[in-house]
N, C-alpha and C. Protein backbone atom coordinates (compact mmCIF):
# COMPACT_ATOMS: atom_id res chain seq x y z
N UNK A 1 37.30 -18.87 159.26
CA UNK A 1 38.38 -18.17 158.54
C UNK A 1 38.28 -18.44 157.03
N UNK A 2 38.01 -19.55 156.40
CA UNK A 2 37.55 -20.30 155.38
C UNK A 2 36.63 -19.43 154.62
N UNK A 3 35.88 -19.02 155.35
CA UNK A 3 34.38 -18.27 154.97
C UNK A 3 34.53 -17.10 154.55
N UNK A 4 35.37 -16.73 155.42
CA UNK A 4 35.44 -14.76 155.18
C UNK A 4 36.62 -14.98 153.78
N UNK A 5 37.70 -15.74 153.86
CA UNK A 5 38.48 -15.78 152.61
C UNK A 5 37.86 -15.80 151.76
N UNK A 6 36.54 -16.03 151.35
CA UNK A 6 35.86 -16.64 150.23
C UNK A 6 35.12 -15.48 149.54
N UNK A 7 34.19 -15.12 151.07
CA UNK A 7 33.73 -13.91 150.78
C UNK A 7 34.25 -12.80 150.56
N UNK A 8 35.81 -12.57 151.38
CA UNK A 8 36.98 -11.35 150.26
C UNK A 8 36.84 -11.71 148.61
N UNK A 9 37.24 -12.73 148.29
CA UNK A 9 37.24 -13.35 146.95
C UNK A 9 36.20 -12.72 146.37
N UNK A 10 34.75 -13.03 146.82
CA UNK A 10 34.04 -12.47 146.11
C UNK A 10 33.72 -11.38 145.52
N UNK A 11 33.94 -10.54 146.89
CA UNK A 11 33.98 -8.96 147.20
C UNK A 11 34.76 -8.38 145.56
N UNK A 12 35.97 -9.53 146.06
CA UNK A 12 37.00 -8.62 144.94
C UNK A 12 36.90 -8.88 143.41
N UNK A 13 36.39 -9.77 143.16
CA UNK A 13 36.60 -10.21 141.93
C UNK A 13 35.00 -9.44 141.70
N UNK A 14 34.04 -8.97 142.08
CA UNK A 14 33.27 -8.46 141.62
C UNK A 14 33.58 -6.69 141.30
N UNK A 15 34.23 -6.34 142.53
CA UNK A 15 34.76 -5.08 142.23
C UNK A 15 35.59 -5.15 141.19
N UNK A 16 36.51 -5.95 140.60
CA UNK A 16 37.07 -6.05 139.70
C UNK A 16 36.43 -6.23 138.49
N UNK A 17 35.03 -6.50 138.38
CA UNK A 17 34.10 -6.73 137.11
C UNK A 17 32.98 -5.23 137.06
N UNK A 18 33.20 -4.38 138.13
CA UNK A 18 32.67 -3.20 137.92
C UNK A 18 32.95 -2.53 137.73
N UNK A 19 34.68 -2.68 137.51
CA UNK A 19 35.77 -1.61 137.12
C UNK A 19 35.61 -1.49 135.67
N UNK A 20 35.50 -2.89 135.03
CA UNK A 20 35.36 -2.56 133.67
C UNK A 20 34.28 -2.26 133.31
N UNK A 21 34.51 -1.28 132.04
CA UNK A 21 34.27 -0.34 132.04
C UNK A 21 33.59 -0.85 130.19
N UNK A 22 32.14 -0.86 129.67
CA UNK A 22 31.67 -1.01 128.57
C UNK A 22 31.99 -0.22 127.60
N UNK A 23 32.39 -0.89 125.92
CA UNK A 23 32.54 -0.08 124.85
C UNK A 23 31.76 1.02 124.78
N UNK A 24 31.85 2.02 124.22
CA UNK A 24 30.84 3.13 124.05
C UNK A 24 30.60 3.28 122.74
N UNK A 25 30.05 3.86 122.44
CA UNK A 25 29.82 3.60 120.94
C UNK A 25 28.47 4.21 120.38
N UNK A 26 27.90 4.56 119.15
CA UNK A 26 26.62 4.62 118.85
C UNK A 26 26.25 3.90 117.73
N UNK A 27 27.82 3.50 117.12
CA UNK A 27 27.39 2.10 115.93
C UNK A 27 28.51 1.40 116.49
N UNK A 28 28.47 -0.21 115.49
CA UNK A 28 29.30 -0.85 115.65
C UNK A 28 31.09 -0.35 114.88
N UNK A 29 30.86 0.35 114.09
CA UNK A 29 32.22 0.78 113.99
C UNK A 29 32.80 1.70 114.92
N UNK A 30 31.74 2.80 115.70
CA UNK A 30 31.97 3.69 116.75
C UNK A 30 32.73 2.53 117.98
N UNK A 31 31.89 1.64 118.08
CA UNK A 31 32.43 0.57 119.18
C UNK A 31 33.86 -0.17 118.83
N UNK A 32 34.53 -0.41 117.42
CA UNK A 32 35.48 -1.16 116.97
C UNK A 32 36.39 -0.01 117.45
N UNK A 33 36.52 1.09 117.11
CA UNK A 33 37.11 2.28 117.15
C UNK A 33 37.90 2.76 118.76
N UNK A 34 36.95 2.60 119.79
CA UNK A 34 37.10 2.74 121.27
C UNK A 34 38.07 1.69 121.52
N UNK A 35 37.53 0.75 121.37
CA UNK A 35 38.53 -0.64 121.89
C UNK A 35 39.33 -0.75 121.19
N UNK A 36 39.76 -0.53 120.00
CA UNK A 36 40.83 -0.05 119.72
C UNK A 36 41.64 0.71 120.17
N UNK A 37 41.12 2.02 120.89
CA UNK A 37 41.81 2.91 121.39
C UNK A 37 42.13 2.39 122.67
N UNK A 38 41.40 1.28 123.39
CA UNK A 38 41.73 1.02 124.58
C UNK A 38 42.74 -0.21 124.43
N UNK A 39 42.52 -0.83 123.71
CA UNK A 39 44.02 -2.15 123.61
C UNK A 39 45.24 -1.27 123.50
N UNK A 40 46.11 -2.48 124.40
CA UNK A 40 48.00 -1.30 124.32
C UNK A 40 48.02 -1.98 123.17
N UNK A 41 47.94 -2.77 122.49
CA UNK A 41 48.51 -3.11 121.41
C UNK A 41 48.02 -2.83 120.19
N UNK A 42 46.98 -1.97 120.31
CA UNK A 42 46.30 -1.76 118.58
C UNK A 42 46.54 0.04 118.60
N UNK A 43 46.16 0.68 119.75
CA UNK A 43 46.07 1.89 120.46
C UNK A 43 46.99 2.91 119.89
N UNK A 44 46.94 4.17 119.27
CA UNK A 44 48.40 5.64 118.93
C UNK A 44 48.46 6.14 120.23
N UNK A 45 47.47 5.73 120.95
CA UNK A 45 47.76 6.62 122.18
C UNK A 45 49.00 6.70 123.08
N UNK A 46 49.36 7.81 123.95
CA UNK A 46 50.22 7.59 124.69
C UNK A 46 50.06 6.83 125.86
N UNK A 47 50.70 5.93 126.69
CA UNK A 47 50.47 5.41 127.71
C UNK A 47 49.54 6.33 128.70
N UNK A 48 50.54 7.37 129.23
CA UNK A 48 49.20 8.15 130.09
C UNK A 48 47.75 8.49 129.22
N UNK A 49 47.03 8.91 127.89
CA UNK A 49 46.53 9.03 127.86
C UNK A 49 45.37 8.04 127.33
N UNK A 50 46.21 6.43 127.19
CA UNK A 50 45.22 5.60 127.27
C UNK A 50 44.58 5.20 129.17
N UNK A 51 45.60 5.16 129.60
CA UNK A 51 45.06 5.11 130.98
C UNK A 51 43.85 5.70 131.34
N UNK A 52 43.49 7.29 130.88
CA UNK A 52 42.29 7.45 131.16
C UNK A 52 41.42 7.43 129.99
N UNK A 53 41.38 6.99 128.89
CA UNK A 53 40.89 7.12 128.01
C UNK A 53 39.12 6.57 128.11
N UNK A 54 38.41 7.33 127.91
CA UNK A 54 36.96 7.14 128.19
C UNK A 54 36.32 6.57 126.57
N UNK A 55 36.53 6.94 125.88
CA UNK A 55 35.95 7.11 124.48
C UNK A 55 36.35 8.30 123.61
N UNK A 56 36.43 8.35 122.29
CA UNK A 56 36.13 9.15 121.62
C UNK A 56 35.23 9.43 121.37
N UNK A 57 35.44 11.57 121.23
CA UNK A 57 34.10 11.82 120.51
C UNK A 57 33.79 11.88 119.23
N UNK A 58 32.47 11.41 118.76
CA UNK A 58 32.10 11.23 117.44
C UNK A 58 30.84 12.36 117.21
N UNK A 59 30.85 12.70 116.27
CA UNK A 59 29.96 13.64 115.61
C UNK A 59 28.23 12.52 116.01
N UNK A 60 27.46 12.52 115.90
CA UNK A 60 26.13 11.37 116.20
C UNK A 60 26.27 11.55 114.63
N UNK A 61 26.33 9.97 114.11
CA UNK A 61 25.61 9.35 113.01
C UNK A 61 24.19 10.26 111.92
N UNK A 62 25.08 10.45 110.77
CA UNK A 62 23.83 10.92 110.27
C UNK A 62 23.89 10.69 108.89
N UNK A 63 22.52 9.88 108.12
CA UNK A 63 22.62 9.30 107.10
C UNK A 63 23.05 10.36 105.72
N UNK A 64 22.55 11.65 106.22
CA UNK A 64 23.10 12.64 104.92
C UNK A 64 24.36 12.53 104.39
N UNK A 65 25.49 12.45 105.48
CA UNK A 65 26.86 11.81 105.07
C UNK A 65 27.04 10.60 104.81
N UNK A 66 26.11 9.44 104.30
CA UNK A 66 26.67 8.29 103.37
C UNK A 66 25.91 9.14 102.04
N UNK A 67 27.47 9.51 101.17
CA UNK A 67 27.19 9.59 99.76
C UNK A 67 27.18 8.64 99.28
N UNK A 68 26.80 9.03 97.52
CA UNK A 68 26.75 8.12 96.72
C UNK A 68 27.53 8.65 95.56
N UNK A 69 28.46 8.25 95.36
CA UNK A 69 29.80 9.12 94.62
C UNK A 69 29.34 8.15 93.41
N UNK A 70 29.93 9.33 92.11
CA UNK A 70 30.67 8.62 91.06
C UNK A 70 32.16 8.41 90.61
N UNK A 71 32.60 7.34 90.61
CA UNK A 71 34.00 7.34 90.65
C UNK A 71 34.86 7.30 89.15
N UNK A 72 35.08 8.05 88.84
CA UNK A 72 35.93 8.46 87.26
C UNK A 72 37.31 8.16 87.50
N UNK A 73 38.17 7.30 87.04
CA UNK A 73 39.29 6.96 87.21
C UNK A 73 40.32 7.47 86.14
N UNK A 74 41.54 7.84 86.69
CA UNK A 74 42.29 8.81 85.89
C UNK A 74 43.69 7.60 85.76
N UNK A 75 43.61 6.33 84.76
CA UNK A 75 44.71 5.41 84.52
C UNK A 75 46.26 5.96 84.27
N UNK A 76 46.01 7.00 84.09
CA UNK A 76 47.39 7.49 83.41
C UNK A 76 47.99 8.25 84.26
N UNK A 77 47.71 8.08 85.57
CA UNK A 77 48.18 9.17 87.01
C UNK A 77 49.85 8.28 87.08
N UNK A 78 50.77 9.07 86.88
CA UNK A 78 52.35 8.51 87.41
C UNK A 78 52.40 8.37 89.50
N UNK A 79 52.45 7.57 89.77
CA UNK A 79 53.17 7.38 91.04
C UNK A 79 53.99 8.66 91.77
N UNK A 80 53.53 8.83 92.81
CA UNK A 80 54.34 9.85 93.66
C UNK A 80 54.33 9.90 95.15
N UNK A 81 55.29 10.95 95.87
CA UNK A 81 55.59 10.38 97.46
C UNK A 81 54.68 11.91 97.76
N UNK A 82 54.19 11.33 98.83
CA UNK A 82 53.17 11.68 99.55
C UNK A 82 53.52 11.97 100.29
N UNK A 83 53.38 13.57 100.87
CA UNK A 83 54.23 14.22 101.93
C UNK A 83 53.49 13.91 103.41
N UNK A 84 54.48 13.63 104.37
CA UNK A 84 54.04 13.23 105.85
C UNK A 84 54.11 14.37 106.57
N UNK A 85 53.88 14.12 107.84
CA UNK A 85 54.08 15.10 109.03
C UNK A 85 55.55 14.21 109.68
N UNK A 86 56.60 13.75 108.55
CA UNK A 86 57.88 13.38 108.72
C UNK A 86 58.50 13.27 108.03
N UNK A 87 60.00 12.86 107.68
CA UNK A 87 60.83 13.23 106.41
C UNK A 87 60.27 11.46 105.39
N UNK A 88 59.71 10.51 106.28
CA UNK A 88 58.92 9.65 105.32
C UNK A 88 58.21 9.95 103.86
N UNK A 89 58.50 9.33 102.87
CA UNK A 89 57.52 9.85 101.66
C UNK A 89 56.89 8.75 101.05
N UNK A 90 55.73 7.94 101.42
CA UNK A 90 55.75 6.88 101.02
C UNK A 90 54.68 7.08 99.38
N UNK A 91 54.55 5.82 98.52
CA UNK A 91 54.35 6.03 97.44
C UNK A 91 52.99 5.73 97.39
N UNK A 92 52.26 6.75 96.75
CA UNK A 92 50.71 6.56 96.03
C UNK A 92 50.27 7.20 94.74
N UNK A 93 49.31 6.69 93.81
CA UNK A 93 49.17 7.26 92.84
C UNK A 93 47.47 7.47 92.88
N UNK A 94 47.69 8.57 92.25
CA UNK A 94 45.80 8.78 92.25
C UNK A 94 44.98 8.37 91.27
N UNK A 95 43.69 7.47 92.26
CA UNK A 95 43.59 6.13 91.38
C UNK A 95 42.31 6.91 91.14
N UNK A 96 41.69 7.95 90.94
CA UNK A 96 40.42 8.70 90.51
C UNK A 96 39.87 9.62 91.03
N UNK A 97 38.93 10.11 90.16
CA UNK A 97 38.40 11.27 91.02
C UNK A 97 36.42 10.84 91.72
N UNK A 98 36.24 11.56 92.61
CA UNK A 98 34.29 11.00 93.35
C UNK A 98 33.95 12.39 93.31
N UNK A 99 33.10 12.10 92.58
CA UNK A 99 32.01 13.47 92.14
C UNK A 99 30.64 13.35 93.08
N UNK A 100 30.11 13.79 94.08
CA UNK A 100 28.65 13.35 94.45
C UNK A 100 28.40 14.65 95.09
N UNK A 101 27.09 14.96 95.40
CA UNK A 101 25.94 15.65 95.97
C UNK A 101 26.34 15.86 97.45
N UNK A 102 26.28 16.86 97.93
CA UNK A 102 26.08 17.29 99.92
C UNK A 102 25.94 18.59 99.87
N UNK A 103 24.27 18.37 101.13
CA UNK A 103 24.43 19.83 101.28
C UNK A 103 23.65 20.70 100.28
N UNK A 104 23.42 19.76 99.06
CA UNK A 104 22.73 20.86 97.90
C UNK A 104 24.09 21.54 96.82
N UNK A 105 25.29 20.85 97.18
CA UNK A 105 26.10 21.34 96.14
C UNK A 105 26.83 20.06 96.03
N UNK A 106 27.58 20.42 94.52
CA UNK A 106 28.19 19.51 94.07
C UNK A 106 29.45 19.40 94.52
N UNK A 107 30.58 18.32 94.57
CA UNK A 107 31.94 17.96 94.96
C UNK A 107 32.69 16.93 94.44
N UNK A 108 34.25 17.12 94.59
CA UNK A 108 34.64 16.48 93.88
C UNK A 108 35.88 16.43 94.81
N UNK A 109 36.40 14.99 95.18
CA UNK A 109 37.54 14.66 96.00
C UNK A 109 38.34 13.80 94.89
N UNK A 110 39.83 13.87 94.81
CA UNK A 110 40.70 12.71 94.27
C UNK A 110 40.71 11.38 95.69
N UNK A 111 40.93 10.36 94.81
CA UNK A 111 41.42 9.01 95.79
C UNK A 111 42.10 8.30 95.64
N UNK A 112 42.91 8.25 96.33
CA UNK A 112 44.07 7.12 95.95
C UNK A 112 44.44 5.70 96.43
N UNK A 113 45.37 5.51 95.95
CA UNK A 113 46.27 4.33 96.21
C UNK A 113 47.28 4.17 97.00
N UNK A 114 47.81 3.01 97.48
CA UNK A 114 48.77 3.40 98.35
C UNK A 114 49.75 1.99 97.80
N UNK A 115 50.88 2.36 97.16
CA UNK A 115 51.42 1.52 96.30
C UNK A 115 51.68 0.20 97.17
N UNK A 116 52.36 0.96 98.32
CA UNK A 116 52.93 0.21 99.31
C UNK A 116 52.04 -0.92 100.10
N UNK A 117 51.14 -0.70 99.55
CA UNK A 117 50.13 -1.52 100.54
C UNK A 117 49.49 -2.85 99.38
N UNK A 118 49.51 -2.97 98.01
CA UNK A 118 49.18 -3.41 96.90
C UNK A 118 49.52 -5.02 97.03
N UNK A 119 50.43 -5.19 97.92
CA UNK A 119 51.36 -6.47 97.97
C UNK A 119 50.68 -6.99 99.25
N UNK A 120 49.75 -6.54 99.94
CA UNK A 120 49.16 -6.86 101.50
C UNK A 120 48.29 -7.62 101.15
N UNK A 121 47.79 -8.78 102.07
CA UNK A 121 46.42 -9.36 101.81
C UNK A 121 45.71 -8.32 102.35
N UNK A 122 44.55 -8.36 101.60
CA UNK A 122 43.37 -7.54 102.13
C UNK A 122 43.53 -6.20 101.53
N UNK A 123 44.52 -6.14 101.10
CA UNK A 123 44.55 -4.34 100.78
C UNK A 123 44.56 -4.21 99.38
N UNK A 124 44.52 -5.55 98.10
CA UNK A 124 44.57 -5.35 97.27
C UNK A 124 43.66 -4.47 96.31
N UNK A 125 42.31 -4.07 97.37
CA UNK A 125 41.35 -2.88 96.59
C UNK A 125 40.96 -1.88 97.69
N UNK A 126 41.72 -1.82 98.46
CA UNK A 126 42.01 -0.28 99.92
C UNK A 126 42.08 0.92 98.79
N UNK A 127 41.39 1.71 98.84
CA UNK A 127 41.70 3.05 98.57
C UNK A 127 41.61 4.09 99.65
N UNK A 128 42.01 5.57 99.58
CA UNK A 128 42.28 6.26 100.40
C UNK A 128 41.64 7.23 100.10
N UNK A 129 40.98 7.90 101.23
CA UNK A 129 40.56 9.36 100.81
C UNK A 129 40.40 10.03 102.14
N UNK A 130 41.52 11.09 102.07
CA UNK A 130 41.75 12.15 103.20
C UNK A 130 40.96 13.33 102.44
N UNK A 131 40.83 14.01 103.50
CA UNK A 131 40.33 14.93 103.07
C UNK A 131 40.15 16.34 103.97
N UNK A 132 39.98 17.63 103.66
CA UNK A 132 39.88 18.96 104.57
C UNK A 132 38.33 19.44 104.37
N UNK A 133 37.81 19.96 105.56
CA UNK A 133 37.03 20.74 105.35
C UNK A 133 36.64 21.47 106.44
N UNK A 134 35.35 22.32 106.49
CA UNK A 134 34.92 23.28 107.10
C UNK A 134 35.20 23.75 108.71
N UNK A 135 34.63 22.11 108.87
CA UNK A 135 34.84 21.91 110.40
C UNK A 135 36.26 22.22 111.10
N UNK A 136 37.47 21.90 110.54
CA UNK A 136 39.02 21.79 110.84
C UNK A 136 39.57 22.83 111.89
N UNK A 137 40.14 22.44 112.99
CA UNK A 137 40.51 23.30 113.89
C UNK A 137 39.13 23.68 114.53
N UNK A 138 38.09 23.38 114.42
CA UNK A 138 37.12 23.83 115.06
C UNK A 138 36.57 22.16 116.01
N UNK A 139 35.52 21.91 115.48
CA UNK A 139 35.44 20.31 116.00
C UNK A 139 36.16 19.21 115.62
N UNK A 140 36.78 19.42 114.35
CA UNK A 140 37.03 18.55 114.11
C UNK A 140 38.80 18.88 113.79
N UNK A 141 39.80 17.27 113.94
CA UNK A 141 41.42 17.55 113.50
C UNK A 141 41.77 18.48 112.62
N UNK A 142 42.36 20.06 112.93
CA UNK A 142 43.20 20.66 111.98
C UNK A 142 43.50 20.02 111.08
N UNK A 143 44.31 18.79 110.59
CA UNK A 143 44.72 18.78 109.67
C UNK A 143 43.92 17.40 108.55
N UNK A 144 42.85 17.84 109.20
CA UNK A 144 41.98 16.80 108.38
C UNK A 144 41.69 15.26 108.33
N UNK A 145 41.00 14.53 107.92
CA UNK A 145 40.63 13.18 108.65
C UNK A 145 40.79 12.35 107.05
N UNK A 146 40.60 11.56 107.32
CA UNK A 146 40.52 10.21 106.52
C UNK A 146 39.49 9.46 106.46
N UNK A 147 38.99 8.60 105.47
CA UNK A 147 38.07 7.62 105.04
C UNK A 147 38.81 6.60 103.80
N UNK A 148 38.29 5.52 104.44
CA UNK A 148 38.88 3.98 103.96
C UNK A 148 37.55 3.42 102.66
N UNK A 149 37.99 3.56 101.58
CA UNK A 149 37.33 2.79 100.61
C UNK A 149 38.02 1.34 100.29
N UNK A 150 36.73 1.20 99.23
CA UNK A 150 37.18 -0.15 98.79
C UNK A 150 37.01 0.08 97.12
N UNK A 151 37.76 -0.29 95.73
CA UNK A 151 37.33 -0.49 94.76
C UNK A 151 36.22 -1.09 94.50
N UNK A 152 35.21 -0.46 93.88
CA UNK A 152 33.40 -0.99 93.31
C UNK A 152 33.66 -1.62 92.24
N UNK A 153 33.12 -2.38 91.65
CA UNK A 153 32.64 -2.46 90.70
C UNK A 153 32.57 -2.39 89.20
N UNK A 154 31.97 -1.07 89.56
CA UNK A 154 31.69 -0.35 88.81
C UNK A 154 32.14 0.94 88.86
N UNK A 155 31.49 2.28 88.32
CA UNK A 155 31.38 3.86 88.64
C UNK A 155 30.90 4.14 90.35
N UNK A 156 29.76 3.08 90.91
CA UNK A 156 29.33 3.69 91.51
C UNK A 156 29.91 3.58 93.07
N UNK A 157 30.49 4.29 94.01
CA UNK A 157 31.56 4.36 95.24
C UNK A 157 30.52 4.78 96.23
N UNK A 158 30.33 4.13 97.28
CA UNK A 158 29.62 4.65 98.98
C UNK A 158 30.54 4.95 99.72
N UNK A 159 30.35 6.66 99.85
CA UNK A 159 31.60 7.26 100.84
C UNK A 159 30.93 6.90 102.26
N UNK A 160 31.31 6.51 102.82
CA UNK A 160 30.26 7.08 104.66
C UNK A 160 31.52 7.61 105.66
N UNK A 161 30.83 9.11 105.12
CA UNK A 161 31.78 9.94 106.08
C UNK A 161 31.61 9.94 107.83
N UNK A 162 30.44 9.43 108.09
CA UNK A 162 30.36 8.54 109.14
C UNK A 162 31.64 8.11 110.08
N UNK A 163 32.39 7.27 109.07
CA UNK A 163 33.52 6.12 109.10
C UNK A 163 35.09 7.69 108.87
N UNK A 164 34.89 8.68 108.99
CA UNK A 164 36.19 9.44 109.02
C UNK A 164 37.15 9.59 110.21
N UNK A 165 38.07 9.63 110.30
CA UNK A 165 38.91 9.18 111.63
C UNK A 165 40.05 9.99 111.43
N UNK A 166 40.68 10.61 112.64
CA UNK A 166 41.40 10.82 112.51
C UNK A 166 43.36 10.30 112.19
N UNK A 167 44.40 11.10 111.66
CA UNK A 167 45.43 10.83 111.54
C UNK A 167 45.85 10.08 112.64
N UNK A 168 46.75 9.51 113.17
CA UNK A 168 47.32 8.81 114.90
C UNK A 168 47.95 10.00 114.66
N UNK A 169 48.73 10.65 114.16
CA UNK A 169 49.77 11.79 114.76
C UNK A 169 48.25 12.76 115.22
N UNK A 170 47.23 12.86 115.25
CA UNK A 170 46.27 13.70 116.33
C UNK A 170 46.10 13.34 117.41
N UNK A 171 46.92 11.92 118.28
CA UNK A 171 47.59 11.64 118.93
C UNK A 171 48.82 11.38 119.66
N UNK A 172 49.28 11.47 118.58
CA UNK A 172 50.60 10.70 119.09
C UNK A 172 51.45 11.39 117.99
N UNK A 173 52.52 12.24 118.20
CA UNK A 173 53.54 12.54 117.85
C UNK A 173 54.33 11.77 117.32
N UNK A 174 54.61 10.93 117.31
CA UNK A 174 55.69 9.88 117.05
C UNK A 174 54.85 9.00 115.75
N UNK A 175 53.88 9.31 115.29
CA UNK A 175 53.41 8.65 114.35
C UNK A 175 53.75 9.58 112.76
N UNK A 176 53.98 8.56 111.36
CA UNK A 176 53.96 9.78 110.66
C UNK A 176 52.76 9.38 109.23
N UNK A 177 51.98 10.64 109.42
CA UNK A 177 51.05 10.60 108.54
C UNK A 177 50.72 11.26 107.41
N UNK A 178 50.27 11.27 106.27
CA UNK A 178 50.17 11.54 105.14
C UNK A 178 49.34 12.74 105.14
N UNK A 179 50.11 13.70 104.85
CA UNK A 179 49.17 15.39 104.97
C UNK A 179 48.34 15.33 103.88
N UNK A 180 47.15 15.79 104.26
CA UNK A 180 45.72 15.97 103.00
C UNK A 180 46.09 16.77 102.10
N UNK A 181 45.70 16.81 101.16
CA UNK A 181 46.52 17.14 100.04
C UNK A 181 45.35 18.73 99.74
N UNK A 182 46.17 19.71 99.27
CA UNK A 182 44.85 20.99 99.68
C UNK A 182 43.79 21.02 98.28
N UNK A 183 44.29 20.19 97.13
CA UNK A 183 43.15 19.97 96.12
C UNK A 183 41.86 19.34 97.13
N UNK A 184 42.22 18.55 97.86
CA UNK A 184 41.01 17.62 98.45
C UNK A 184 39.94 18.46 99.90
N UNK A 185 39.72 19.74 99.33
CA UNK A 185 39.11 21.16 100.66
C UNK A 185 37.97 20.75 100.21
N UNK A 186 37.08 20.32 101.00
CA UNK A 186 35.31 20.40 100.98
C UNK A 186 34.88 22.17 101.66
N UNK A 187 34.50 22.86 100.79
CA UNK A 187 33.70 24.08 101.39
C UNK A 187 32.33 23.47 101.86
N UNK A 188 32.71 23.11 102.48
CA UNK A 188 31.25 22.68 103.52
C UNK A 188 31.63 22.17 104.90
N UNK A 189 30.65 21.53 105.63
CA UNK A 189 30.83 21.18 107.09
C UNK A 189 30.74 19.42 106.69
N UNK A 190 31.67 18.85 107.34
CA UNK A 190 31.26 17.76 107.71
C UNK A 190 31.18 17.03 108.37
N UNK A 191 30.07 16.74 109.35
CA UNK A 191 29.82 17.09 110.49
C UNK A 191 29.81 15.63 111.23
N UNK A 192 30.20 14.63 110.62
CA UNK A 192 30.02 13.07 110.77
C UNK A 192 31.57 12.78 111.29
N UNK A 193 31.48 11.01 111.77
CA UNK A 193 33.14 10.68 112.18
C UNK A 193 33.60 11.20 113.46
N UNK A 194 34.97 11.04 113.58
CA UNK A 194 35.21 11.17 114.66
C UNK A 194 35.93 12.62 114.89
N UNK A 195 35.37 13.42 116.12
CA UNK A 195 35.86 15.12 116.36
C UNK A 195 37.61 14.99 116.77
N UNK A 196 37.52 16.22 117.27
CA UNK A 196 39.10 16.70 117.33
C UNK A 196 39.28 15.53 118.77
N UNK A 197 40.56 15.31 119.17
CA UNK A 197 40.54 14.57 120.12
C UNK A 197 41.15 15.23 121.69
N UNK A 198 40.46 15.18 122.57
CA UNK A 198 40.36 15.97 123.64
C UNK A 198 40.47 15.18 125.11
N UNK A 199 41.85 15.31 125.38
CA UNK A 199 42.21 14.27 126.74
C UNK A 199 41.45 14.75 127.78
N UNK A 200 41.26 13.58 128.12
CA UNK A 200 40.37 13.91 129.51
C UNK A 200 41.01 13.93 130.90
């Protein structure tokens, strides 16, 4: 009787180690990104749709989208509230403009600040850059994705649109996020980051 208890034990605790289920990923930020989505506690998702949540899809990695921006800073930008997808307006000022190459044409995105965040450890050189383009409503979130900088240096800024993600309200309703601002439209595709998000 001893024996077979043991061997249930085994049975189960192995079925229980084949349930889980490996990060997916094709880089290591693709992989930070999933398990994120799969922790209840880091996760926008809704309960039912982390339950089945497999992975997000990501565009495959492609080095053409790490630019190499120049970053021109505009000091004299006044502070302003930043319209959400809620009656929230929280405060940012635009801390410059990134001029760089894609595609064979030239571009130019503003980037900002996020006042509110200035007082955070770690966030004291976070910049922001949302942005619209080609792809929208097609593969990628209608209302446009985001990318996380850091203050350089210098002039010279590495975008890796790679690293673009969507809003949590492209999940989750109950989240409120900062609408892309329509100066910031790329006429082009950009075809990197993470696609529209599609429950399974």
């Amino acid at each position: 009787m001893k024996k077979l208890f043991v061997l249930f034990l085994i049975i189960s605790v192995s079925a229980c180690a084949q349930k889980k289920e490996p990060i997916t990923g094709e880089t290591d930020w693709q992989r930070e990104m999933n398990a994120n989505f799969k922790d209840a506690s880091k996760s926008p998702l809704k309960d039912k749709d982390r339950k089945t949540f497999k992975g997000l899809d990501f565009f495959k990695f492609d080095s053409i989208y790490v630019v190499h921006a120049t970053l021109t800073r505009t000091p004299n930008e006044k502070p302003f509230k930043m319209k959400t997808t809620t009656e929230r307006l929280p405060e940012y000022v635009k801390y410059g403009v990134v001029s760089f190459k894609l595609h064979g044409e030239n571009h130019q995105l503003n980037i900002y600040q996020n006042i509110g965040l200035l007082s955070e450890p770690g966030y004291e050189d976070y910049l922001f850059l949302p942005f619209l383009d080609s792809t929208n409503g097609e593969t990628s979130y209608a209302g446009g994705r985001y990318v996380e900088c850091r203050i350089p240096k210098g002039h010279n800024l590495t975008i890796d649109f790679n690293t673009a993600y969507n809003p949590y309200c492209a999940y989750n309703e109950k989240y409120s996020c900062p609408i892309v601002p329509r100066e910031n439209y790329l006429d082009t595709k950009i075809e990197a980051g993470v696609k529209t998000f599609k429950k399974h």
